[in-house]
Protein backbone atom coordinates (compact mmCIF):
# COMPACT_ATOMS: atom_id res chain seq x y z
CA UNK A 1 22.23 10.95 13.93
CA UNK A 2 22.38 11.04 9.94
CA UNK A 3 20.15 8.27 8.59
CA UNK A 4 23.12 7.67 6.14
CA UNK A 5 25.25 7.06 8.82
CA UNK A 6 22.58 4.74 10.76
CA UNK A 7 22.29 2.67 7.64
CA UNK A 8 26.55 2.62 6.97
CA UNK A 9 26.06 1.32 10.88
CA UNK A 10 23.40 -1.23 10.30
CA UNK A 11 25.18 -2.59 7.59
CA UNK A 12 28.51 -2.95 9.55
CA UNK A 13 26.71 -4.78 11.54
CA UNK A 14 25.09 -6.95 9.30
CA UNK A 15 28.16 -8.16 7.72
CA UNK A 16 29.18 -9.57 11.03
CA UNK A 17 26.54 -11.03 12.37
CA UNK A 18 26.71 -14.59 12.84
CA UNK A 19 23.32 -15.51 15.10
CA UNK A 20 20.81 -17.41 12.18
CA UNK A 21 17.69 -17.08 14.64
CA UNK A 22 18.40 -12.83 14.16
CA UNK A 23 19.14 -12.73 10.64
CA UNK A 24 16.26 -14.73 9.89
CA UNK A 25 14.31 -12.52 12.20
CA UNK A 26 15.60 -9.46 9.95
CA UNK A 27 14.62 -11.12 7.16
CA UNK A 28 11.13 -11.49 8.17
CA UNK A 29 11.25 -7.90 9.40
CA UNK A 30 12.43 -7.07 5.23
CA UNK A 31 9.92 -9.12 3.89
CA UNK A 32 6.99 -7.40 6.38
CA UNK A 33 8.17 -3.71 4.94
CA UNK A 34 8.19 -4.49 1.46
CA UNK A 35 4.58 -5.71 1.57
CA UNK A 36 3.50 -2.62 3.07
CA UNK A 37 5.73 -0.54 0.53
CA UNK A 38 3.25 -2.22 -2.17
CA UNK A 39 0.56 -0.54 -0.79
CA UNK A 40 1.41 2.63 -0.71
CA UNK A 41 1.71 4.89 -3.22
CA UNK A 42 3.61 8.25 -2.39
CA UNK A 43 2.57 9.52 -6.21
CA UNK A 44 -1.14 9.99 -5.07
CA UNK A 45 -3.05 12.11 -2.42
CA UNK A 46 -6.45 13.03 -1.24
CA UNK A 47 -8.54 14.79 -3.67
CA UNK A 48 -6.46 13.38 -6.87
CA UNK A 49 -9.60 12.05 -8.65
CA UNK A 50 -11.29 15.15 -7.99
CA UNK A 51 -12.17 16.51 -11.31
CA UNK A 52 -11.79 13.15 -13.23
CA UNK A 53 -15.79 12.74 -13.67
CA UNK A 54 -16.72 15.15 -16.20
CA UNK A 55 -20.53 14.11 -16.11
CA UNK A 56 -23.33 12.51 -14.25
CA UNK A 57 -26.56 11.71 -16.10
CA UNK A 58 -29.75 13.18 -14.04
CA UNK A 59 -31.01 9.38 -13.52
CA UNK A 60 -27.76 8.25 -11.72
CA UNK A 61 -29.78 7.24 -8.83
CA UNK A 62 -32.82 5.95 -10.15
CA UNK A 63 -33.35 2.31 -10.08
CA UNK A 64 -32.76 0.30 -13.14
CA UNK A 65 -35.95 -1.10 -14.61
CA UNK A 66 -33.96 -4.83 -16.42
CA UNK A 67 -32.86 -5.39 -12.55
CA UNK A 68 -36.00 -5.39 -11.06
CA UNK A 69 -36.26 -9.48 -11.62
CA UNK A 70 -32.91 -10.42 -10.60
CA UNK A 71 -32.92 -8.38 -6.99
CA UNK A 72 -37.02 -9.57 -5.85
CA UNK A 73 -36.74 -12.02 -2.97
């Protein structure tokens, strides 16, 4: 079936419904999808970022000398 035609369906259906416990329920179920719509981002993919660092200094992963008080126990 067309999804068009499932959503024409759904909101037929919708219209008529007069049960508060399942329209509240729907609600809910509306509310749940949007917040995982916020997360995800159909714009970006693996590997975007990949050539955004241009350079990385040689000492990158040496420790940092000023730190040395602030991290001894």
């Amino acid at each position: 079936m067309d999804i068009e035609v499932e959503k024409s369906e759904i909101l037929q259906w919708l219209q008529k419904l007069k049960d508060n416990e399942v329209i509240h329920k729907i609600f809910l179920l509306k509310n749940e999808t949007e917040k995982k719509e916020q997360f995800y981002d159909p714009k970006r993919k693996a590997g975007d970022g990949k050539y955004l660092i241009k350079y990385i200094a040689e000492d990158f992963d040496e420790p940092i000398d000023h730190f040395d008080e602030d991290t001894r126990p």
